[in-house]
PDB file of N, CA and C in Angstrom:
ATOM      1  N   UNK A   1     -23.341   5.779  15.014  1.00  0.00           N
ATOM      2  CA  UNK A   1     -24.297   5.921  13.949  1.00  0.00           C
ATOM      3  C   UNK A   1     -25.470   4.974  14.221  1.00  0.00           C
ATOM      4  N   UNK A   2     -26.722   5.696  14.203  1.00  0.00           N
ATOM      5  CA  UNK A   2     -27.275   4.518  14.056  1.00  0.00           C
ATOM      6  C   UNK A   2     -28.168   3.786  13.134  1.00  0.00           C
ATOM      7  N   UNK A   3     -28.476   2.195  13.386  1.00  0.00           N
ATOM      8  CA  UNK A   3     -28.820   1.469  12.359  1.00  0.00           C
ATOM      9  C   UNK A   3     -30.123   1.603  11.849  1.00  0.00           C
ATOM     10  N   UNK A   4     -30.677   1.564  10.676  1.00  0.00           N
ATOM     11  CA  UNK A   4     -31.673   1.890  10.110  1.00  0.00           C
ATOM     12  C   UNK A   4     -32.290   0.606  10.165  1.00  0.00           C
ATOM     13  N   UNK A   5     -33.507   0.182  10.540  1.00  0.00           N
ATOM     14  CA  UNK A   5     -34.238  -0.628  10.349  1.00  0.00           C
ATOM     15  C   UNK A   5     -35.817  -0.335   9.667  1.00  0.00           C
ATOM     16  N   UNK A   6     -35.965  -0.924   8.861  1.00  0.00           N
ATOM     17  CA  UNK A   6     -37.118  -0.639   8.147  1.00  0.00           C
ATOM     18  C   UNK A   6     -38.379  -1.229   8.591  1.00  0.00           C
ATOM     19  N   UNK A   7     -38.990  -0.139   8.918  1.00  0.00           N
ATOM     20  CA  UNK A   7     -40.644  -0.720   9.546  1.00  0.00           C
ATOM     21  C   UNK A   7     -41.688  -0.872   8.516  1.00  0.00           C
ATOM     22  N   UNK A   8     -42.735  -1.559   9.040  1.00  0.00           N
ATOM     23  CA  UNK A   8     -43.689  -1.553   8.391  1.00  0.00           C
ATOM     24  C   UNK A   8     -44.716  -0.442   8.030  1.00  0.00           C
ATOM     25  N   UNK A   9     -44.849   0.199   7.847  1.00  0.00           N
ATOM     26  CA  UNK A   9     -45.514   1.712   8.356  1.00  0.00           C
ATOM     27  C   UNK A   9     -47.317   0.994   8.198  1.00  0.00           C
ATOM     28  N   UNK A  10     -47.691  -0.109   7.311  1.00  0.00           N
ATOM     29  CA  UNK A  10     -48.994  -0.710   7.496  1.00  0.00           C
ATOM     30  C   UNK A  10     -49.214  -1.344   8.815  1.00  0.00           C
ATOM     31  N   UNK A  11     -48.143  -2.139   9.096  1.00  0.00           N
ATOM     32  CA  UNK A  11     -48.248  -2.854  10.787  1.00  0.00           C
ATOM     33  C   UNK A  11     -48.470  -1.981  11.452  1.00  0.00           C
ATOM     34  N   UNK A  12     -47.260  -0.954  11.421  1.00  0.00           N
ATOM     35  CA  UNK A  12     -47.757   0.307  12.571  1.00  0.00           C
ATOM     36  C   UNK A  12     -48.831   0.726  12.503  1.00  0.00           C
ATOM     37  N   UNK A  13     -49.384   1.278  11.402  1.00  0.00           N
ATOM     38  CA  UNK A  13     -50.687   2.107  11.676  1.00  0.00           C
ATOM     39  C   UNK A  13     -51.816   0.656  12.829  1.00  0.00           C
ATOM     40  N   UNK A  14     -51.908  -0.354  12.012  1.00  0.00           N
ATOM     41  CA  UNK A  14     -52.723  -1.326  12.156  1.00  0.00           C
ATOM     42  C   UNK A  14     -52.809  -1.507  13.763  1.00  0.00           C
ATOM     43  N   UNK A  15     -51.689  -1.877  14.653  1.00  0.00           N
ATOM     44  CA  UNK A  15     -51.100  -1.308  15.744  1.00  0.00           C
ATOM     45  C   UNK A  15     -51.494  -0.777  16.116  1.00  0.00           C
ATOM     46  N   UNK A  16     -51.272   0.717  16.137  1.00  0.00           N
ATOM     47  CA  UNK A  16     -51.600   1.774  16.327  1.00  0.00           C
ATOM     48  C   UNK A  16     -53.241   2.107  16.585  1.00  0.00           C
ATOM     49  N   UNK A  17     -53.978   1.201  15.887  1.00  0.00           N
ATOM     50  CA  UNK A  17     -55.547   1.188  15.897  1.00  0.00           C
ATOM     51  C   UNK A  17     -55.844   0.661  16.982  1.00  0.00           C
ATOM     52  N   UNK A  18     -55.370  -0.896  16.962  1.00  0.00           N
ATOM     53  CA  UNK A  18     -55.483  -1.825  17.649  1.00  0.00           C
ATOM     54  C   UNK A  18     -55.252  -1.444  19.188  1.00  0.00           C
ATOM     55  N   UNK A  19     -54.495  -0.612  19.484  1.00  0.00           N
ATOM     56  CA  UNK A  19     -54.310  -0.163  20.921  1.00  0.00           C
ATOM     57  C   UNK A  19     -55.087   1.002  21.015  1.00  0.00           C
ATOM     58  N   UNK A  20     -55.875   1.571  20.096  1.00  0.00           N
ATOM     59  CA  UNK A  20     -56.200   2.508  20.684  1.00  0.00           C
ATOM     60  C   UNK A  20     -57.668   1.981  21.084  1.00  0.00           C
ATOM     61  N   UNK A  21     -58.047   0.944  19.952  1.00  0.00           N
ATOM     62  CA  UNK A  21     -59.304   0.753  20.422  1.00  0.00           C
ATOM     63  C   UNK A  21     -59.237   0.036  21.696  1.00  0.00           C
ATOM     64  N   UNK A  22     -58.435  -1.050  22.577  1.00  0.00           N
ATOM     65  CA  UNK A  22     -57.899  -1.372  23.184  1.00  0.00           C
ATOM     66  C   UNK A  22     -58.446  -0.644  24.372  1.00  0.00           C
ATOM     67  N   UNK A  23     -57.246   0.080  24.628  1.00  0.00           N
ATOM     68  CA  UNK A  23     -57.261   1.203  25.426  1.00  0.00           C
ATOM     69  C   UNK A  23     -58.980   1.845  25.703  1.00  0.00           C
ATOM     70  N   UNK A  24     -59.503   2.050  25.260  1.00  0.00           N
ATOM     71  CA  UNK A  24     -60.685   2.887  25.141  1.00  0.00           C
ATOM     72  C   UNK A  24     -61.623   2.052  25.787  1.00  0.00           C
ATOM     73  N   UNK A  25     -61.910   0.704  25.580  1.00  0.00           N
ATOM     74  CA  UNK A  25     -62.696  -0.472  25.585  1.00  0.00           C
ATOM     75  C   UNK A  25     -62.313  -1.182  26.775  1.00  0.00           C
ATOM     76  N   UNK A  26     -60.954  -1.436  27.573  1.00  0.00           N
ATOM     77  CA  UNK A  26     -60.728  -2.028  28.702  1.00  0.00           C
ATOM     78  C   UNK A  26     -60.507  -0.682  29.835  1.00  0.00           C
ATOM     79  N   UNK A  27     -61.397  -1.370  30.814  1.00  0.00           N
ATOM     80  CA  UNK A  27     -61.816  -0.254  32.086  1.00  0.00           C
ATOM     81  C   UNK A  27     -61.100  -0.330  32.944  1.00  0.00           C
ATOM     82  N   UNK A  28     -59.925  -1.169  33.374  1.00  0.00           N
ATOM     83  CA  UNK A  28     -59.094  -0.891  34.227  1.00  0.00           C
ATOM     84  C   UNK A  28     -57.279  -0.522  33.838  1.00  0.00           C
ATOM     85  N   UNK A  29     -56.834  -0.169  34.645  1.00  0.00           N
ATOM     86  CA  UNK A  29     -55.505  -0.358  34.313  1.00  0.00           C
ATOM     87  C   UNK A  29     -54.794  -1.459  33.958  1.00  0.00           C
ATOM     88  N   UNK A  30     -54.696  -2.543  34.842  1.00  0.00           N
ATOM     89  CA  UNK A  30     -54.721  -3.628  35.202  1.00  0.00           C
ATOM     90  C   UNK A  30     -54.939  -4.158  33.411  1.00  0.00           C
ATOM     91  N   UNK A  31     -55.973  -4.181  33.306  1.00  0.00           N
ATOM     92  CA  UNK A  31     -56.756  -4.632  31.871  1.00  0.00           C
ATOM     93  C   UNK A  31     -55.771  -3.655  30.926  1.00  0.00           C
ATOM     94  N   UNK A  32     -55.733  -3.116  31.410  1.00  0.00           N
ATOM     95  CA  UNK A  32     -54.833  -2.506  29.817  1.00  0.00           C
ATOM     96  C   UNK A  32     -53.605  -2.712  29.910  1.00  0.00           C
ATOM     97  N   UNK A  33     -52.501  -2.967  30.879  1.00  0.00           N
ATOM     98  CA  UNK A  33     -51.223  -3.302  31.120  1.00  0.00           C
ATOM     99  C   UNK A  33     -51.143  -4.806  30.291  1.00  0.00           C
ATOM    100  N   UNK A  34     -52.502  -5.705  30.704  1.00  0.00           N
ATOM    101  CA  UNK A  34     -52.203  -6.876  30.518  1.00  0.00           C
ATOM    102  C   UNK A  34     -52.202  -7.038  28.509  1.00  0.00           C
ATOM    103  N   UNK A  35     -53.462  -5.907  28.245  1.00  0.00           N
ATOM    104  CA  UNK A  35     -53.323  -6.321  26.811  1.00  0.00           C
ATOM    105  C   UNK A  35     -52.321  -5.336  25.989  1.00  0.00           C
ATOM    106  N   UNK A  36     -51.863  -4.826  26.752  1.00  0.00           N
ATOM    107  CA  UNK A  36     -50.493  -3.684  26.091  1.00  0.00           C
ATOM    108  C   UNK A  36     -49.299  -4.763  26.020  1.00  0.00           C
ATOM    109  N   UNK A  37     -49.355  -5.446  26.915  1.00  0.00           N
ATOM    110  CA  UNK A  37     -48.128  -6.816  27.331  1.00  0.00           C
ATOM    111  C   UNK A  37     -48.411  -7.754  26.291  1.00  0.00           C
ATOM    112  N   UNK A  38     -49.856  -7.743  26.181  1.00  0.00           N
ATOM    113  CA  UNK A  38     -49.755  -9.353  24.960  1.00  0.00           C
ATOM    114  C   UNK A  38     -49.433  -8.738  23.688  1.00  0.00           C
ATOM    115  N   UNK A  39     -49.764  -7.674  23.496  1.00  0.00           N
ATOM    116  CA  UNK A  39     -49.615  -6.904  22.349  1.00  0.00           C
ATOM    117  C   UNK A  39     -47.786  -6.330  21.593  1.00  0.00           C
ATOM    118  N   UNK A  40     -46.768  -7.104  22.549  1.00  0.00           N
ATOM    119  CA  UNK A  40     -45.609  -6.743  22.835  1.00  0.00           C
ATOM    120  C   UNK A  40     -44.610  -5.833  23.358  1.00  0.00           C
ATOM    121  N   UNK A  41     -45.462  -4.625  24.295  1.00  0.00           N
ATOM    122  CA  UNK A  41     -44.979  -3.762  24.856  1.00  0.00           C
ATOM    123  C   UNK A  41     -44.862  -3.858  26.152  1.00  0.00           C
ATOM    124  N   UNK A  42     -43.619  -3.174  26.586  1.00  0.00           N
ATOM    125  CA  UNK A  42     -42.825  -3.198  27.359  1.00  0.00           C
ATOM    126  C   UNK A  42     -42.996  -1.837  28.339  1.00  0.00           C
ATOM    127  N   UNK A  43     -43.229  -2.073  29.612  1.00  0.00           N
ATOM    128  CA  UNK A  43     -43.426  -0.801  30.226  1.00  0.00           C
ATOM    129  C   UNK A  43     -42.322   0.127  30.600  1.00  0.00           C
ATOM    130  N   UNK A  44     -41.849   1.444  30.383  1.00  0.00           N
ATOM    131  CA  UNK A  44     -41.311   1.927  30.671  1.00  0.00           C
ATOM    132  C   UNK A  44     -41.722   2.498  32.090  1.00  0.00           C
ATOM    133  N   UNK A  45     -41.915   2.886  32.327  1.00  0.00           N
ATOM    134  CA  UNK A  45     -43.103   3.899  33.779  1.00  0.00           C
ATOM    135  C   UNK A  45     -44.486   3.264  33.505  1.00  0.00           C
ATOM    136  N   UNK A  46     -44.411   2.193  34.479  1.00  0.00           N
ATOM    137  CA  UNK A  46     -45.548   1.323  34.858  1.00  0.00           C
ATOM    138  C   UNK A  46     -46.577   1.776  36.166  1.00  0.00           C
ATOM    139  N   UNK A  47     -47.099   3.042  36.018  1.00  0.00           N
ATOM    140  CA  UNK A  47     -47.507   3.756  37.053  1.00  0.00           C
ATOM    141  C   UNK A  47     -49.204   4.261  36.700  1.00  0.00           C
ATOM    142  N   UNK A  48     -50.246   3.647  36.932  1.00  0.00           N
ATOM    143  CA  UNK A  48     -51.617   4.068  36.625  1.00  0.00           C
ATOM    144  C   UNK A  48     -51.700   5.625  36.469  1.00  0.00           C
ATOM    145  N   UNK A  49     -51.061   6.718  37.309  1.00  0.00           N
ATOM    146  CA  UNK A  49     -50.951   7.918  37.037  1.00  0.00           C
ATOM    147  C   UNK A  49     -50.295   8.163  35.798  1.00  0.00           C
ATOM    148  N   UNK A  50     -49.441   7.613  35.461  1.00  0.00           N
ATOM    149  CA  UNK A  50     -48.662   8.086  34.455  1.00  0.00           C
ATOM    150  C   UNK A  50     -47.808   6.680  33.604  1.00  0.00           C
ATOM    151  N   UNK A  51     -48.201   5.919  32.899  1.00  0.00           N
ATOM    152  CA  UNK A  51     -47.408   4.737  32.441  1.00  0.00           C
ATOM    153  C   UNK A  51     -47.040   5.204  31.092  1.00  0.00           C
ATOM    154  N   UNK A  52     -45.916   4.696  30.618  1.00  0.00           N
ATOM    155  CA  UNK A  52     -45.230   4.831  29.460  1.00  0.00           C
ATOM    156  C   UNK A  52     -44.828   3.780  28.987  1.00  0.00           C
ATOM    157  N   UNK A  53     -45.493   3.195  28.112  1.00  0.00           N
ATOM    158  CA  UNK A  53     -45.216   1.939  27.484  1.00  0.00           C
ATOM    159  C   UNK A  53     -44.615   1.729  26.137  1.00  0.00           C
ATOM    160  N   UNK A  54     -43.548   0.793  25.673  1.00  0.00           N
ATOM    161  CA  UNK A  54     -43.233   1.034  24.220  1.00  0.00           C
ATOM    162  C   UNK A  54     -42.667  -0.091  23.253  1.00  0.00           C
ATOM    163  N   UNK A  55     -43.221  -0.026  22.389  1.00  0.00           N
ATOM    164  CA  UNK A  55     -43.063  -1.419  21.184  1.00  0.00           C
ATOM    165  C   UNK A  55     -41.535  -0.987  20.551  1.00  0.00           C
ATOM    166  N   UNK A  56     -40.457  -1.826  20.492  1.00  0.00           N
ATOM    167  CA  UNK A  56     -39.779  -1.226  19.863  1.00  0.00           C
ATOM    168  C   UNK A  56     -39.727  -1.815  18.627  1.00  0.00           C
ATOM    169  N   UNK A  57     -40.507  -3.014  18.448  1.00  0.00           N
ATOM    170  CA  UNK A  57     -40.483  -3.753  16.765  1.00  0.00           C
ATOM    171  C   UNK A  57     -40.853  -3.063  16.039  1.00  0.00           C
ATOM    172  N   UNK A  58     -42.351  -2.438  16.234  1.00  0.00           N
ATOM    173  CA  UNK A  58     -43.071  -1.240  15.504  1.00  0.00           C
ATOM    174  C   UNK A  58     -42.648  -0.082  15.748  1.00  0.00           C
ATOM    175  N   UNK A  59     -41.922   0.052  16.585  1.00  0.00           N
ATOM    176  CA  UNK A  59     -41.133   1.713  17.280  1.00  0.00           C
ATOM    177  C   UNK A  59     -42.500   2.594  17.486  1.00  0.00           C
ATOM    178  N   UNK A  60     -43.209   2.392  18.381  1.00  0.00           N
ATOM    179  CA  UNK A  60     -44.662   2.810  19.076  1.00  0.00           C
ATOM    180  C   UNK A  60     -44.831   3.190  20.393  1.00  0.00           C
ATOM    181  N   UNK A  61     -44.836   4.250  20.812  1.00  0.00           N
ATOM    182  CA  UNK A  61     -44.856   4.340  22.378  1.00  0.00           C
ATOM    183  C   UNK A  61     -46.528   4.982  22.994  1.00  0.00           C
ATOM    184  N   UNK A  62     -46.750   4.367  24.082  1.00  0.00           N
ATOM    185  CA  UNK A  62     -48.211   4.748  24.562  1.00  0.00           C
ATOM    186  C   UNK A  62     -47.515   5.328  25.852  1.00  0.00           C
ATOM    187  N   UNK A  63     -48.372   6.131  26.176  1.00  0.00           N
ATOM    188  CA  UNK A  63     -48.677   6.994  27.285  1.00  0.00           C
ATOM    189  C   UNK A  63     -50.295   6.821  27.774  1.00  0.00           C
ATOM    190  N   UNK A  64     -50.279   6.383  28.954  1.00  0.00           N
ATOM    191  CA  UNK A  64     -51.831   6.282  29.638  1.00  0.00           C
ATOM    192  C   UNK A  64     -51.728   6.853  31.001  1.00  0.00           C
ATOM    193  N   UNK A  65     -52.835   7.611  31.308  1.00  0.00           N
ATOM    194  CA  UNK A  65     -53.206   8.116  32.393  1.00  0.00           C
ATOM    195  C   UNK A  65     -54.309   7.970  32.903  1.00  0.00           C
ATOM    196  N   UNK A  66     -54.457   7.599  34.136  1.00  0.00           N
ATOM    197  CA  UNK A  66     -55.612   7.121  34.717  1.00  0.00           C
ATOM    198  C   UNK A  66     -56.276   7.986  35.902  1.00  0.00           C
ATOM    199  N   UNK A  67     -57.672   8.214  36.211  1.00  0.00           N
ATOM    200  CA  UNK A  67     -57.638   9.461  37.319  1.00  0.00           C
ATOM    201  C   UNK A  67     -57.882   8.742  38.074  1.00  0.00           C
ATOM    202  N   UNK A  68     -56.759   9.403  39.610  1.00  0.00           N
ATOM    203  CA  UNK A  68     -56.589   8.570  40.704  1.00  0.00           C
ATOM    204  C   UNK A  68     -58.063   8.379  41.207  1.00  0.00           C
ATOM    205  N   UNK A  69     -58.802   9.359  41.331  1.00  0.00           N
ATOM    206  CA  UNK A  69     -60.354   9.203  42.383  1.00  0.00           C
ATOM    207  C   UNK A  69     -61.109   7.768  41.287  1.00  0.00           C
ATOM    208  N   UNK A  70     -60.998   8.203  40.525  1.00  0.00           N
ATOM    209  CA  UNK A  70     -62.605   7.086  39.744  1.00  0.00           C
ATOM    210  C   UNK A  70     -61.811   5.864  39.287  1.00  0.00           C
ATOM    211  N   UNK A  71     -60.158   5.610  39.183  1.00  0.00           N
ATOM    212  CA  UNK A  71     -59.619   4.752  38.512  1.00  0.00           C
ATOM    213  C   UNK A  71     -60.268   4.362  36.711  1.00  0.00           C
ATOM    214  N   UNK A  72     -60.580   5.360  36.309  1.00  0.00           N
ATOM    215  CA  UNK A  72     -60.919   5.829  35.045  1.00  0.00           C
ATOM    216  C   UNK A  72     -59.831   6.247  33.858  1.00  0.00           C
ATOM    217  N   UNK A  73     -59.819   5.948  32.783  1.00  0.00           N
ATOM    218  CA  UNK A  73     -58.968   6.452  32.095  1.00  0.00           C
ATOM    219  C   UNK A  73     -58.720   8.049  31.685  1.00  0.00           C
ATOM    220  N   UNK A  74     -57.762   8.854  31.813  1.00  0.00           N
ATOM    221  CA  UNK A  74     -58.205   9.564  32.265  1.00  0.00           C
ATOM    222  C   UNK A  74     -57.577  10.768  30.531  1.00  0.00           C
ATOM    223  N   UNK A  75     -56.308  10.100  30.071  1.00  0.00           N
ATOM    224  CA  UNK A  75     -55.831  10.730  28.645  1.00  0.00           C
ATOM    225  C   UNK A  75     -55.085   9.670  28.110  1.00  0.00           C
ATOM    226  N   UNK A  76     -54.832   9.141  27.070  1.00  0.00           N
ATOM    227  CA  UNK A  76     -54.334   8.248  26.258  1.00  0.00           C
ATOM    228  C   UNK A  76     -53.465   9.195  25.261  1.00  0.00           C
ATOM    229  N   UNK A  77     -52.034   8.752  24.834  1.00  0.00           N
ATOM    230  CA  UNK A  77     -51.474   8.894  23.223  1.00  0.00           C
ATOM    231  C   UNK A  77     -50.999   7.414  22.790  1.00  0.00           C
ATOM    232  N   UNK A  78     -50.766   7.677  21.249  1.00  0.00           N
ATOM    233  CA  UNK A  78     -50.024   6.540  20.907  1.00  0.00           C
ATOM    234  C   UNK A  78     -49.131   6.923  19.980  1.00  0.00           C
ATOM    235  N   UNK A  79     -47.919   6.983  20.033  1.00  0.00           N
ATOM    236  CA  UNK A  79     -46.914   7.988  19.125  1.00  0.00           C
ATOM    237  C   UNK A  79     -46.278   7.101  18.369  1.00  0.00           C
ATOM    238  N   UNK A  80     -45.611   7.214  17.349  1.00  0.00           N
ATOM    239  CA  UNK A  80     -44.218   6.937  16.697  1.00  0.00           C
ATOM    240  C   UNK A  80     -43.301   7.500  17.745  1.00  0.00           C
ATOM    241  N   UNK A  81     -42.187   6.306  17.485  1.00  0.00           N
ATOM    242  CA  UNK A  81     -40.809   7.033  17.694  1.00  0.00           C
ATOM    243  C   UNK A  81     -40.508   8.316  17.027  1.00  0.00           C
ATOM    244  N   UNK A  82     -40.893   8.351  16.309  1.00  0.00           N
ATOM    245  CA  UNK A  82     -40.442   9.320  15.044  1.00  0.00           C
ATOM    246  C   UNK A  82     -41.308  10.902  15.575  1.00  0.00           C
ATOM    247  N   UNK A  83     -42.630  10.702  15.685  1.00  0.00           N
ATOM    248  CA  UNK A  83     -43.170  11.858  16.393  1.00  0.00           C
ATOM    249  C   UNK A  83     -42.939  12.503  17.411  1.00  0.00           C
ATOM    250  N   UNK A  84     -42.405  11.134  18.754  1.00  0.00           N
ATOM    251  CA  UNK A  84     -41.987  11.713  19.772  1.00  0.00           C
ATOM    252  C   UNK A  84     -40.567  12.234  19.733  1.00  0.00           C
ATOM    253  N   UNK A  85     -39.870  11.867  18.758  1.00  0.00           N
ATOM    254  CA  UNK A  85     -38.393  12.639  18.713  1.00  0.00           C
ATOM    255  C   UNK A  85     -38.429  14.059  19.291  1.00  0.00           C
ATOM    256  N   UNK A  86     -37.116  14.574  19.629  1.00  0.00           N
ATOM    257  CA  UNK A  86     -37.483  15.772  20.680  1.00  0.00           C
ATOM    258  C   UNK A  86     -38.319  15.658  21.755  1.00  0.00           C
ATOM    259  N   UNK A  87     -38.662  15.146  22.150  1.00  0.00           N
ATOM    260  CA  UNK A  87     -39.591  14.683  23.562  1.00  0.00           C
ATOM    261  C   UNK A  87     -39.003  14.128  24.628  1.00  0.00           C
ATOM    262  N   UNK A  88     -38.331  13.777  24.258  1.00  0.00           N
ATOM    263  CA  UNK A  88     -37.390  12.654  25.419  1.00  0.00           C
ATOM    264  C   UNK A  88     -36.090  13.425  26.298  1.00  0.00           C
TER     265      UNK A  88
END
């Protein structure tokens, strides 16, 4: 069974902002690994093509993609656990 822990759903959103503006605003990978890391996430698939990163305090997962030629960002998400259910 598992345990219910109660989130903040204000932190999350707040979060949730916070990386996106993040994300949008730092031009390298590099730069965004580092402030995804201070930010408390944990990389799952730490790969500029394809990284999967995820908070589990806030239960928040990012997905970033970067295009190999320009090293440009190339698609961003930022999900709930809860959204990505069925996904996995």
């Amino acid at each position: 069974m598992k345990r219910q822990v109660s989130i903040d759903r204000e932190e999350q959103e707040a979060l949730k902002a916070r990386v996106r503006e993040m994300v949008t605003v730092e031009t390298t990978y590099e730069r965004i690994r580092e402030s995804l890391a201070s930010l408390g996430f944990v990389a799952k698939e730490d790969k500029p093509a394809l990284a999967l990163w995820e908070n589990r305090e806030h239960e928040l997962f990012v997905m970033v993609h970067m295009d190999s030629e320009t090293g440009r960002l190339q698609d961003y998400e930022v999900k709930t656990f809860e959204e990505m259910e069925g996904f996995e």
